[in-house]
C-alpha atoms as a PDB file:
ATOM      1  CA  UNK A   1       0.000   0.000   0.000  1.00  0.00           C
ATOM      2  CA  UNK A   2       1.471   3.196  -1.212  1.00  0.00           C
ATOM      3  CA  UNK A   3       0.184   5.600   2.161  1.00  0.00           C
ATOM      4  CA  UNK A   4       2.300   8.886   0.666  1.00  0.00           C
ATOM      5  CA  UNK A   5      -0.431   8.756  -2.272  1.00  0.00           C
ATOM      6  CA  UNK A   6      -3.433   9.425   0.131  1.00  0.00           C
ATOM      7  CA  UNK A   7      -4.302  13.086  -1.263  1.00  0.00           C
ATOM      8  CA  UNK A   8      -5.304  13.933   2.585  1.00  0.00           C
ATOM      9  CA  UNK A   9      -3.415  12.529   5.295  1.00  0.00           C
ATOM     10  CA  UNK A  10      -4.321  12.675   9.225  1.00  0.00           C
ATOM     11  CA  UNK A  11      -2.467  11.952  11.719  1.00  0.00           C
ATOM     12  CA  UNK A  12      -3.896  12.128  15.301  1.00  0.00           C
ATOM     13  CA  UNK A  13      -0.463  13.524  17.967  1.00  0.00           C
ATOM     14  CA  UNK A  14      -1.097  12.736  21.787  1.00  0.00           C
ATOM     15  CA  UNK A  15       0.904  13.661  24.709  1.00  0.00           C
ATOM     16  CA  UNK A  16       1.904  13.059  28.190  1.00  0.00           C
ATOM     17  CA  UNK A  17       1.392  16.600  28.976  1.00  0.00           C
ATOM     18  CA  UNK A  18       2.354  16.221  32.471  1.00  0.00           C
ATOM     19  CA  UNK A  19       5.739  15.201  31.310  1.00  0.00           C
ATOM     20  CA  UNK A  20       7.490  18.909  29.955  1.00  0.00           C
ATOM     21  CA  UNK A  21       9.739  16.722  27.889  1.00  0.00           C
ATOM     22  CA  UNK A  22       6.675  15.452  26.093  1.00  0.00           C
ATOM     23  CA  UNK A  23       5.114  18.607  25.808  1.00  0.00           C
ATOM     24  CA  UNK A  24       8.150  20.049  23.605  1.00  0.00           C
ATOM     25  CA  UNK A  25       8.053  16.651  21.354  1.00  0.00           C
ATOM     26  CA  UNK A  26       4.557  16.817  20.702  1.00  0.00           C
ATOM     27  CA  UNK A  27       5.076  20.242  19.539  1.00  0.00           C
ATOM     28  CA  UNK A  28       8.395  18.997  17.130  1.00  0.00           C
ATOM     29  CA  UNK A  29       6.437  16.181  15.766  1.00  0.00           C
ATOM     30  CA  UNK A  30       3.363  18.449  14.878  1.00  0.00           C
ATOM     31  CA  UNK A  31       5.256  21.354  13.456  1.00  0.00           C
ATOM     32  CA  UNK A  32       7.315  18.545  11.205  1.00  0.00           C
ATOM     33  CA  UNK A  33       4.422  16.789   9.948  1.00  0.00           C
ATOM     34  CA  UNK A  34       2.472  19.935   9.272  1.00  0.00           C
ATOM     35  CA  UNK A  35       5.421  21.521   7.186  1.00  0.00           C
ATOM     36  CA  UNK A  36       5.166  18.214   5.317  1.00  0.00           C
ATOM     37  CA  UNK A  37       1.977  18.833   4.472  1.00  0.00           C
ATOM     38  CA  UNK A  38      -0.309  16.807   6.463  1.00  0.00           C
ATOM     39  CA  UNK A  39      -3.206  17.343   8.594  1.00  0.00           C
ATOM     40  CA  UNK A  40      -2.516  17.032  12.120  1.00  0.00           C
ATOM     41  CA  UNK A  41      -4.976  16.296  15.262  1.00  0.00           C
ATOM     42  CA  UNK A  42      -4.033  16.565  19.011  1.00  0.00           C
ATOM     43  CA  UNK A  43      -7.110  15.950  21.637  1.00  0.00           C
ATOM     44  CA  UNK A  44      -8.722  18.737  23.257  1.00  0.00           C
ATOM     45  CA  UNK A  45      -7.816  17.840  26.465  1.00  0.00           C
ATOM     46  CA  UNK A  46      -4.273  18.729  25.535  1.00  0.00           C
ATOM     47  CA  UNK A  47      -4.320  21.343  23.446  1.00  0.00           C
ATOM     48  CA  UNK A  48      -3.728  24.035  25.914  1.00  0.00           C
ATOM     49  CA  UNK A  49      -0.737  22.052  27.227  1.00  0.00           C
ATOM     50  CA  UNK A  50       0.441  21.055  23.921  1.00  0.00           C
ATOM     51  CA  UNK A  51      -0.403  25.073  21.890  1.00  0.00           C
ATOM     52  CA  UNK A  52       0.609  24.308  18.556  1.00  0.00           C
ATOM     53  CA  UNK A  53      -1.096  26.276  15.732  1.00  0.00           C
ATOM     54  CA  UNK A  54      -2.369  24.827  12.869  1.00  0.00           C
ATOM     55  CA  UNK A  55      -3.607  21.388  14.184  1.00  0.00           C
ATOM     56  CA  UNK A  56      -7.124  20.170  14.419  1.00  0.00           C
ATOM     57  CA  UNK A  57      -8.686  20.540  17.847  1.00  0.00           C
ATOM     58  CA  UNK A  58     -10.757  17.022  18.535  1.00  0.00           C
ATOM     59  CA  UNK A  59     -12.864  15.375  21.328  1.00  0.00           C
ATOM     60  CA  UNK A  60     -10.813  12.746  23.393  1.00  0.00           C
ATOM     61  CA  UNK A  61     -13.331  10.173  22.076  1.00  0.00           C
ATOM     62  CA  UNK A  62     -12.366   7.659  20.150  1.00  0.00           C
ATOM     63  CA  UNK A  63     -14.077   9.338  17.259  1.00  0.00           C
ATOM     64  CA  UNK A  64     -10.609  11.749  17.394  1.00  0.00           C
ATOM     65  CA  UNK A  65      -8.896   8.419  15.426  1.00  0.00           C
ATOM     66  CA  UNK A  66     -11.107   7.880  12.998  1.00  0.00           C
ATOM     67  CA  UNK A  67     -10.135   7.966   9.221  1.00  0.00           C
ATOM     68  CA  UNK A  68      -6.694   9.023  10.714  1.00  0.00           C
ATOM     69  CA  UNK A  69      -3.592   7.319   9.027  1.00  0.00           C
ATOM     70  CA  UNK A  70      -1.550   6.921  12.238  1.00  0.00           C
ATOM     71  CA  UNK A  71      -1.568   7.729  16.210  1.00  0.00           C
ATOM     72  CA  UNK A  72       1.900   8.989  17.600  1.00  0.00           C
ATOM     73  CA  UNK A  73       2.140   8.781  21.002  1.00  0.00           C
ATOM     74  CA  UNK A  74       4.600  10.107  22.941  1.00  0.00           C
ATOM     75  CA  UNK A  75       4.969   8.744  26.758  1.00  0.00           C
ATOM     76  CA  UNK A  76       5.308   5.192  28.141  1.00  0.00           C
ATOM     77  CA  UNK A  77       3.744   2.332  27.930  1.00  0.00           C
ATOM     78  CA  UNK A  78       0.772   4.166  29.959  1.00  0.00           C
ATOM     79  CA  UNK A  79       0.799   6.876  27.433  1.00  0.00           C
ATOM     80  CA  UNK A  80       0.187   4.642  25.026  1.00  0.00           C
ATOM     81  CA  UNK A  81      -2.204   1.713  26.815  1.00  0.00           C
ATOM     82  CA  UNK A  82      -4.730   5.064  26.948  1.00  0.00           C
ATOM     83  CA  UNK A  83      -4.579   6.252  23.432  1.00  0.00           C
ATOM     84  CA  UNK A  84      -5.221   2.078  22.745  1.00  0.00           C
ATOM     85  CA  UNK A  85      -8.781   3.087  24.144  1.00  0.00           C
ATOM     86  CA  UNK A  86      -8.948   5.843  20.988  1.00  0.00           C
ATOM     87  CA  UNK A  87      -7.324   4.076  18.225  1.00  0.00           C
ATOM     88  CA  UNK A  88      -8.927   0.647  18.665  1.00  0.00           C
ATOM     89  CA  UNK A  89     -12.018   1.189  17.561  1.00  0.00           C
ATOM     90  CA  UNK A  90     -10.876   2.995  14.675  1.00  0.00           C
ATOM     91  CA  UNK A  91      -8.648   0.128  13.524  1.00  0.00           C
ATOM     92  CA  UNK A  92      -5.813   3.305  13.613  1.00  0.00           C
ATOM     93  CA  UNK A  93      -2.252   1.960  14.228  1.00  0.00           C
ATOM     94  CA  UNK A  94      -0.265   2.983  17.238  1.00  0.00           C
ATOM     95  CA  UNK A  95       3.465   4.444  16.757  1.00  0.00           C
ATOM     96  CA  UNK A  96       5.083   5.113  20.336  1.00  0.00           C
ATOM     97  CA  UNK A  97       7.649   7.229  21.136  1.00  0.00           C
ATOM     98  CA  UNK A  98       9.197   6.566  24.488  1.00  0.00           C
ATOM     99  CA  UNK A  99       9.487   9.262  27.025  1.00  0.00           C
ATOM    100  CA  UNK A 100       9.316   6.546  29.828  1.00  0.00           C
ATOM    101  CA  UNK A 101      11.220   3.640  31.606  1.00  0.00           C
ATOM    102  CA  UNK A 102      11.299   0.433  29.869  1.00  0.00           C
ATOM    103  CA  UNK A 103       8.629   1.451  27.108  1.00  0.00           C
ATOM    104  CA  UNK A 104       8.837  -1.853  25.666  1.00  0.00           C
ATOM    105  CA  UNK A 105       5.429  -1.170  23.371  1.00  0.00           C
ATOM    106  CA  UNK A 106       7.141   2.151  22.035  1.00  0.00           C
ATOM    107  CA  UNK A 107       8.140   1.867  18.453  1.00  0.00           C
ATOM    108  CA  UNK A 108      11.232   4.333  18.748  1.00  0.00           C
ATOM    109  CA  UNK A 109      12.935   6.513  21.483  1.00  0.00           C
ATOM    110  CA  UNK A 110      13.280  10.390  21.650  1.00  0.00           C
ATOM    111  CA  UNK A 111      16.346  10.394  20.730  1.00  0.00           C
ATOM    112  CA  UNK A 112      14.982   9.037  16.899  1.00  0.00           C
ATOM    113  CA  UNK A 113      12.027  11.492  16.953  1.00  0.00           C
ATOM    114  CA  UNK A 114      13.398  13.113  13.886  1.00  0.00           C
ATOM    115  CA  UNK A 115      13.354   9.920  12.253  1.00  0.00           C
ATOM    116  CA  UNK A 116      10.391   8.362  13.131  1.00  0.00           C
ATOM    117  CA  UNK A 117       8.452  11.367  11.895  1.00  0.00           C
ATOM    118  CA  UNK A 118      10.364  10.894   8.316  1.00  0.00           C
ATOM    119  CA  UNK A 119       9.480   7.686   8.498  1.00  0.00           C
ATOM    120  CA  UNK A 120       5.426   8.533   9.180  1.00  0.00           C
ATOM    121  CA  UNK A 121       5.226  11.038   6.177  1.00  0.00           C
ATOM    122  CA  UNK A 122       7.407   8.830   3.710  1.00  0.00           C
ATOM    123  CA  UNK A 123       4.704   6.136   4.972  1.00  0.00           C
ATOM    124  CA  UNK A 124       8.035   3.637   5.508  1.00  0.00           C
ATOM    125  CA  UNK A 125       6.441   1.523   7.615  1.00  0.00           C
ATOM    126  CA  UNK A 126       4.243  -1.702   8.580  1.00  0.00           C
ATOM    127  CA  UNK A 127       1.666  -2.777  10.755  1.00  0.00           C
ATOM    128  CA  UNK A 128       0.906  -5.703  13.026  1.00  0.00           C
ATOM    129  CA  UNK A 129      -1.989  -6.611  14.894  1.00  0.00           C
ATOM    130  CA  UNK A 130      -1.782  -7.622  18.743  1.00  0.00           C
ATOM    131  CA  UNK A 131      -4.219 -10.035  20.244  1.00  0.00           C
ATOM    132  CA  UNK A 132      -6.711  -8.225  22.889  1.00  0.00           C
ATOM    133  CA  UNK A 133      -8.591 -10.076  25.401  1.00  0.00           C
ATOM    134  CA  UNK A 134     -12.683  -9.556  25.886  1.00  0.00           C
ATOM    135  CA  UNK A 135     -13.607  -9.651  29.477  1.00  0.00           C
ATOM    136  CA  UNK A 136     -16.879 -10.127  31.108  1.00  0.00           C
ATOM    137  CA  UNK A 137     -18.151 -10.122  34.919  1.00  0.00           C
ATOM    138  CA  UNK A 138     -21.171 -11.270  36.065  1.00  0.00           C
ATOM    139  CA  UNK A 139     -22.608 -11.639  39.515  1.00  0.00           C
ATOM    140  CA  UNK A 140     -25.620 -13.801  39.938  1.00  0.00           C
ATOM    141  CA  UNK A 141     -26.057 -13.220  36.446  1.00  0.00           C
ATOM    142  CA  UNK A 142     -25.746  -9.678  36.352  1.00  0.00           C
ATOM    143  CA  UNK A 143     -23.400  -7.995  34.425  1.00  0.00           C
ATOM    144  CA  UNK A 144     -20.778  -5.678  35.986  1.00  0.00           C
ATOM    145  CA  UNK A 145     -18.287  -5.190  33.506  1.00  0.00           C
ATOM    146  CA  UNK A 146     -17.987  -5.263  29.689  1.00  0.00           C
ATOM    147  CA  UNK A 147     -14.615  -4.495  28.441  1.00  0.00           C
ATOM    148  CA  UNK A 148     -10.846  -5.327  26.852  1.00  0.00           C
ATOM    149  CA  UNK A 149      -7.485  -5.578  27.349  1.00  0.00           C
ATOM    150  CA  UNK A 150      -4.348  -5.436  25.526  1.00  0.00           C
ATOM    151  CA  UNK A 151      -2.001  -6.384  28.356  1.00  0.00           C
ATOM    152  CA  UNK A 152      -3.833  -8.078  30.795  1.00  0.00           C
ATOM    153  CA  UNK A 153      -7.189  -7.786  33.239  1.00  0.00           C
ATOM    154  CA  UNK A 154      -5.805  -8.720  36.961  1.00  0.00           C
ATOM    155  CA  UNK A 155      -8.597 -10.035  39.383  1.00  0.00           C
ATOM    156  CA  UNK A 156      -7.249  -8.072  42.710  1.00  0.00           C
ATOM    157  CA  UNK A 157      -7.747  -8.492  46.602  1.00  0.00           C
ATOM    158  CA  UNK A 158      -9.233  -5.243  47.816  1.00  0.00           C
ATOM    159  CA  UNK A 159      -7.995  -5.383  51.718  1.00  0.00           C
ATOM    160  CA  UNK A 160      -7.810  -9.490  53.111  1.00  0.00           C
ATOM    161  CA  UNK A 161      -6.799 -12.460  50.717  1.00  0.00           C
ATOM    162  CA  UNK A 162      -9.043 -13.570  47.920  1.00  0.00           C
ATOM    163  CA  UNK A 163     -10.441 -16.843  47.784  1.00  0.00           C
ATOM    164  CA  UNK A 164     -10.753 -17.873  44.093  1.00  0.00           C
ATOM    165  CA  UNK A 165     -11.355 -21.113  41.616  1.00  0.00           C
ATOM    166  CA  UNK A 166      -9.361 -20.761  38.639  1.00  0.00           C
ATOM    167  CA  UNK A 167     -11.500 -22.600  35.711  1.00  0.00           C
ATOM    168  CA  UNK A 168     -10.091 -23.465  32.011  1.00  0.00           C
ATOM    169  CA  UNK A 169     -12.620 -23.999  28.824  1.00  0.00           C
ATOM    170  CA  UNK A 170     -15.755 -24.745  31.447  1.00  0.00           C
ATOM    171  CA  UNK A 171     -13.841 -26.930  33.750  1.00  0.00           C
ATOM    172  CA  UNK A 172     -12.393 -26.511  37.615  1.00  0.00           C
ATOM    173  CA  UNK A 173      -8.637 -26.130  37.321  1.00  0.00           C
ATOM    174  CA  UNK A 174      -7.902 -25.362  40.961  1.00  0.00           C
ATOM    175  CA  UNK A 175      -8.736 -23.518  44.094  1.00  0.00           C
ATOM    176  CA  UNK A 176      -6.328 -21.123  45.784  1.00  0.00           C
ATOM    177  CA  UNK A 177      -6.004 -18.600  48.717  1.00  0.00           C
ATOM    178  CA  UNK A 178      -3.955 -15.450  46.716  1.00  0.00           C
ATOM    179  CA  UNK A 179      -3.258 -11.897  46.403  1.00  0.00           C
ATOM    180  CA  UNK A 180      -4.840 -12.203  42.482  1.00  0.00           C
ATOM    181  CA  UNK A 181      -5.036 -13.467  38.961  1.00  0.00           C
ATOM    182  CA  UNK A 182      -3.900 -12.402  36.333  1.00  0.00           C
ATOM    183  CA  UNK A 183      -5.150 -13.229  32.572  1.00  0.00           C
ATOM    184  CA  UNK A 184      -2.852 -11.572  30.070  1.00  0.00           C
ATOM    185  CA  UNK A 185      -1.363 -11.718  26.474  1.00  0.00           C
ATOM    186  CA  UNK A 186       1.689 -12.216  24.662  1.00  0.00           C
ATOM    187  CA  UNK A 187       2.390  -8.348  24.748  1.00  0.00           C
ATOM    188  CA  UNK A 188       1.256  -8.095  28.440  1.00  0.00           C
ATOM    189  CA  UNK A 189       3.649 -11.192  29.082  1.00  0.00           C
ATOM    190  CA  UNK A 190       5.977  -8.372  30.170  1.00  0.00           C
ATOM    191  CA  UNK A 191       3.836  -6.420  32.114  1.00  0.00           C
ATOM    192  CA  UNK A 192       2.239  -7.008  35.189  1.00  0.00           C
ATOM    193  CA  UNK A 193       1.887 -11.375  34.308  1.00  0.00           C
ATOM    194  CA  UNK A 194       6.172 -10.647  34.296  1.00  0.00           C
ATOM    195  CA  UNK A 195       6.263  -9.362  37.693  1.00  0.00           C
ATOM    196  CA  UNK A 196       3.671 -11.734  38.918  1.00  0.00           C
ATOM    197  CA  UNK A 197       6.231 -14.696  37.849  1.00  0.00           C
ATOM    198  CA  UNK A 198       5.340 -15.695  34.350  1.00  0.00           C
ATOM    199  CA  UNK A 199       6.742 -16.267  31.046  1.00  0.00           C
ATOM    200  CA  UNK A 200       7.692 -14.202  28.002  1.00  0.00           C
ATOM    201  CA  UNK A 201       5.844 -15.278  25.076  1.00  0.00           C
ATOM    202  CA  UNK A 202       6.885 -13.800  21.732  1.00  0.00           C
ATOM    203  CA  UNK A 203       4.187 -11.742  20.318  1.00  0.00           C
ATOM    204  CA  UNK A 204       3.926 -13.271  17.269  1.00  0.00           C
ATOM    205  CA  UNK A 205       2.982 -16.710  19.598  1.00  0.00           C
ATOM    206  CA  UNK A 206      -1.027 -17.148  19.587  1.00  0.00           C
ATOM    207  CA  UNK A 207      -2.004 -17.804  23.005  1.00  0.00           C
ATOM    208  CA  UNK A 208      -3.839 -16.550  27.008  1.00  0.00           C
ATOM    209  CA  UNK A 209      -1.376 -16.996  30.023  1.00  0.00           C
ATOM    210  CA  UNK A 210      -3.053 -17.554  33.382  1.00  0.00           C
ATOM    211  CA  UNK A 211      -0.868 -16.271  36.333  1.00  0.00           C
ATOM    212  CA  UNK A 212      -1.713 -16.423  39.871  1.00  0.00           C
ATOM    213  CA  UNK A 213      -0.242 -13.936  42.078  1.00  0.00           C
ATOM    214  CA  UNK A 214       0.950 -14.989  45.464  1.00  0.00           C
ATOM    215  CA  UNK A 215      -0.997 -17.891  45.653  1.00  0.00           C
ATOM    216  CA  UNK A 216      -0.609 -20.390  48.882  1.00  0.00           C
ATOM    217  CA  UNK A 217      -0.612 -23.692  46.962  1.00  0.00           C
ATOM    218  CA  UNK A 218       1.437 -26.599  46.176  1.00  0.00           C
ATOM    219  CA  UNK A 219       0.157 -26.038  41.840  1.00  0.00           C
ATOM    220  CA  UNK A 220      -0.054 -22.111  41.452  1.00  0.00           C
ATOM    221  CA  UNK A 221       2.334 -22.315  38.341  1.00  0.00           C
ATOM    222  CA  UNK A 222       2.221 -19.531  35.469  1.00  0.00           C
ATOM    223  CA  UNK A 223      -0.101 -21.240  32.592  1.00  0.00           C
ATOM    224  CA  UNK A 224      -0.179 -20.582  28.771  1.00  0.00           C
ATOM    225  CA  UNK A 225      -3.653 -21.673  27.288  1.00  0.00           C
ATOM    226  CA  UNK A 226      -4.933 -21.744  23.559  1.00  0.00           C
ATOM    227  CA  UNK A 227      -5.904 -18.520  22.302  1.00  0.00           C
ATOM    228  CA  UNK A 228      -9.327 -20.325  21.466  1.00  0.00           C
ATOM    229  CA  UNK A 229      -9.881 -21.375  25.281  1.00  0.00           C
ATOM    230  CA  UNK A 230     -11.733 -19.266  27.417  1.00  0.00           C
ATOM    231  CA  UNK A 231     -10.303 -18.508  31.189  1.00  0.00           C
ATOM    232  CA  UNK A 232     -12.814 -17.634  34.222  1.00  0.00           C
ATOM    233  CA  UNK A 233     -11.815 -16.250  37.950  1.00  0.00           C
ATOM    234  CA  UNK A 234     -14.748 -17.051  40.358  1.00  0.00           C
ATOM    235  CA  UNK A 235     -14.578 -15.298  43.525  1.00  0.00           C
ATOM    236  CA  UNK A 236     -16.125 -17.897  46.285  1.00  0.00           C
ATOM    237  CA  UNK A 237     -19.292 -16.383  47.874  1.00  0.00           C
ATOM    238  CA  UNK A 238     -18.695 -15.919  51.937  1.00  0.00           C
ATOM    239  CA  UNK A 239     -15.261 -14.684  50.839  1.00  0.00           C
ATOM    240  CA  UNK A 240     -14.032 -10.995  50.254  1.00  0.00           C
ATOM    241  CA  UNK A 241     -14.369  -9.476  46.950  1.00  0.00           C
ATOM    242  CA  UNK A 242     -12.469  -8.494  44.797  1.00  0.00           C
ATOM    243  CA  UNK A 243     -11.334  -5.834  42.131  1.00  0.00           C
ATOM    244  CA  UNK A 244     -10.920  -6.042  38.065  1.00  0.00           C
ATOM    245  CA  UNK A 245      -8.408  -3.928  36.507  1.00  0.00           C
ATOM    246  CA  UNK A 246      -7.835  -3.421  33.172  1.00  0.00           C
ATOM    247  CA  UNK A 247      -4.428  -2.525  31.542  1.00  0.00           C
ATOM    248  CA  UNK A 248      -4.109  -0.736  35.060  1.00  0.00           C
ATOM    249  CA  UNK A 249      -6.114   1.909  33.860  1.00  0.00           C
ATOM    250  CA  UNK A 250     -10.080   0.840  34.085  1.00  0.00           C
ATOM    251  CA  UNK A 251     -11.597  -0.557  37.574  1.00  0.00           C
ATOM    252  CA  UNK A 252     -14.596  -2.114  38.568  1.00  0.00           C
ATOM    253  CA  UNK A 253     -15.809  -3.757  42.003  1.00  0.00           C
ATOM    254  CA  UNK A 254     -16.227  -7.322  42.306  1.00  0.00           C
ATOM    255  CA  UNK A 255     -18.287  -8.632  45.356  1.00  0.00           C
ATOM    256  CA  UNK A 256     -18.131 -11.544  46.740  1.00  0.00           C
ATOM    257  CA  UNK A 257     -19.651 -14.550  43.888  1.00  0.00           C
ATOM    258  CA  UNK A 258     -18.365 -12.676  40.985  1.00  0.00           C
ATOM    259  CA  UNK A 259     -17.089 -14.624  38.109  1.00  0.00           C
ATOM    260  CA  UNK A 260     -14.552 -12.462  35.849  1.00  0.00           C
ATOM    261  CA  UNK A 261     -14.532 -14.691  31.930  1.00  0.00           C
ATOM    262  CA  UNK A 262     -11.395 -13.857  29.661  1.00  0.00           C
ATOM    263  CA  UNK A 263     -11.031 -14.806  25.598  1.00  0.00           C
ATOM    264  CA  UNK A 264      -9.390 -13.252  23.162  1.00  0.00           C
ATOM    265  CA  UNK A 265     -10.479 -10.251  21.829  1.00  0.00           C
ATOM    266  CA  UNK A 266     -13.164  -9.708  18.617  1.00  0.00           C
ATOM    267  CA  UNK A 267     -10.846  -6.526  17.636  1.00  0.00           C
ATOM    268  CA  UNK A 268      -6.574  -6.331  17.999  1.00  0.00           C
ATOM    269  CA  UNK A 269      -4.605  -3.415  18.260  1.00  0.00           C
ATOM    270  CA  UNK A 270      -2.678  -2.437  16.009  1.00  0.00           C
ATOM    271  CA  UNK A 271       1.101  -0.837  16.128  1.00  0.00           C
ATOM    272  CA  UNK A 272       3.151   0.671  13.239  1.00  0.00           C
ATOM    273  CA  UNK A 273       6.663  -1.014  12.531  1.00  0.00           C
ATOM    274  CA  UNK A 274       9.055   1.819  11.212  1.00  0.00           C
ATOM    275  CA  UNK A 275      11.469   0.711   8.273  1.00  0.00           C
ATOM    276  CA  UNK A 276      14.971   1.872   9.249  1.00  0.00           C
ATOM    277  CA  UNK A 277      14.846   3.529  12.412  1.00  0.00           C
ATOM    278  CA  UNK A 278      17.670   2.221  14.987  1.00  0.00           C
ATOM    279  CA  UNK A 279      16.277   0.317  17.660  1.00  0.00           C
ATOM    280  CA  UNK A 280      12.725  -0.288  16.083  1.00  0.00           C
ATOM    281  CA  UNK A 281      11.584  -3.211  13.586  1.00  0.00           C
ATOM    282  CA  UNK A 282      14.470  -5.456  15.438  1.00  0.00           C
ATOM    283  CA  UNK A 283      13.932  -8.804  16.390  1.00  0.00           C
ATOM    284  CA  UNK A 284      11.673  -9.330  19.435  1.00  0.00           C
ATOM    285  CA  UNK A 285      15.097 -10.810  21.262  1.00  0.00           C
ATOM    286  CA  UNK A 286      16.498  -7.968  20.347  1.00  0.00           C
ATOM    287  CA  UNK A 287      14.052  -6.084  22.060  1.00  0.00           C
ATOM    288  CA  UNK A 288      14.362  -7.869  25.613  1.00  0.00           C
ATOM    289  CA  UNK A 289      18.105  -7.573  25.475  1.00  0.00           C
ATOM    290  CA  UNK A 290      17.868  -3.842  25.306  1.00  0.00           C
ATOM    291  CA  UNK A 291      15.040  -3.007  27.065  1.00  0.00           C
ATOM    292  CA  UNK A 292      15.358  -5.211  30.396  1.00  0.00           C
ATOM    293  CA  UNK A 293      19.569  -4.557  29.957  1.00  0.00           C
ATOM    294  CA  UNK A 294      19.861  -8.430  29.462  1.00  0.00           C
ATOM    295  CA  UNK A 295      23.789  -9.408  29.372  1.00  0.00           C
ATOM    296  CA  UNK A 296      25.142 -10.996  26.603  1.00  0.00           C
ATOM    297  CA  UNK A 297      28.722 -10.216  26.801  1.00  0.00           C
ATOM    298  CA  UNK A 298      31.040 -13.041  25.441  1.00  0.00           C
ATOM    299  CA  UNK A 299      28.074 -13.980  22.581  1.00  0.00           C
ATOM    300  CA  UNK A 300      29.607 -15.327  19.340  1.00  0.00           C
ATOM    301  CA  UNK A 301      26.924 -16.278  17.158  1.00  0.00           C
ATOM    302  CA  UNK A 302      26.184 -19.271  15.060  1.00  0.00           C
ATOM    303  CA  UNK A 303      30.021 -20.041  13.672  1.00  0.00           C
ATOM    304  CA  UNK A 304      29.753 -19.983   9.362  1.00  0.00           C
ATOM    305  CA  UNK A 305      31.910 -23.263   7.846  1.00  0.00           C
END
């Protein structure tokens, strides 16, 4: 797909604009893709922060993405697990810049800003889709909560332990007395499921990982399920409840006999792969090494006859 033929291009800009260093990039990347001729959007919400003339004020709805080319993000991984919520629905693909810590779902770092925005308008770039998980709560049939994920949805202890039966594809898989549960993805294998104790799974891999956190239990290993199963979290009535998070960022209540069901999503997100851009298209072990500082000192490689 030639993208650079498009005779109007839009590309929605959003900022951490508590972050100053954001701020100024937002303004960089606007300015550059403006002088380049296309039609720029930053959220209303930001605007004031962000004060760049000659960009398209929008709603923060996710009607801002709509019919828009690309999303450029600049922030973290938070920065970007929020502008998911706008660009999902929109079937817009992501491009991160990383203004954060480990940003491992950032596409490039500041210091390739210049770059990356080349790389936008010359349309040098590819997109993949990442799996997103649909979760549902009910109690006593009652719904409670209706939503997605693209890293993971965590069934929480509020104050005291929770009291939980883990269930795979409609059958008991085991009981245990934990802090929580997490159901997660390949891309939110290193999120939160990483820090609970579970595996990295490559995101090109197809499959749900089940990780309990804390549990007190002889089999509370991390699991790795078909992406076609479904996963359920019942919270045992006469027990405390509980609480659902989302991606860290959406929270609902779950009382005591809630049941929290996890597949994989109707609708991925989708990121933008830059061509050419140091740091960004690499390998996905590539990726670990440099983003968790892995060592590999003494490496030699496959040796050539």
């Amino acid at each position: 797909m030639n993208r650079t033929s498009r005779t109007q291009r839009t590309v929605l800009v959003t900022a951490h604009t508590g972050r100053e260093a954001a701020v100024e990039s937002a303004r960089l990347v606007i300015n550059r893709l403006i002088g380049a001729g296309l039609t720029v959007r930053v959220l209303d919400v930001e605007a004031a922060e962000i004060g760049c003339a000659g960009a398209e004020v929008v709603p923060g709805d996710p009607s801002a993405a709509k019919d828009a080319e690309v999303l450029i993000v600049l922030g973290g991984d938070g920065s970007l697990l929020r502008s998911a919520e706008l660009a999902r629905p929109a079937g817009t693909p992501l491009l991160g810049v990383n203004l954060g810590h480990v940003g491992f779902l950032a596409e490039a770092e500041v210091a390739d800003l210049a770059s990356a925005v080349d790389g936008v308008v010359a349309g040098r770039y590819d997109v993949e889709e990442r799996m997103t998980i649909d979760v549902l709560a009910r109690q006593n049939g009652q719904v409670i909560a209706d939503t997605w994920a693209l890293n993971e949805a965590s069934v929480e202890k509020r104050d005291r332990m929770l009291e939980v039966v883990a269930e795979i594809d409609g059958r008991p898989l085991s009981r245990w007395g934990c802090d929580g549960v997490i159901c997660a993805t390949p891309t939110g294998s290193t999120a939160y499921a990483f820090s609970a104790g579970g595996p990295v799974v490559w995101p090109e891999v197809e499959a749900l990982l089940l990780v309990p956190i804390s549990a007190h239990a002889l089999f509370a290993r991390p699991l790795v399920v078909s992406p076609r199963s479904t996963m359920a979290v019942e919270i045992l009535p006469d027990t405390p409840g509980g609480v659902l998070w989302c991606d860290g960022r959406r929270r609902f209540d779950l009382p005591s006999g809630s049941r929290v069901e996890v597949r994989r999503g109707a609708e991925p997100v989708r990121l933008a792969r830059l061509h050419g851009v140091e740091s960004t298209g690499a390998p996905f072990t590539d990726r670990l090494v440099a983003k968790f500082e892995l060592p590999v000192q003494g490496w030699r490689g496959r040796v050539r006859p």
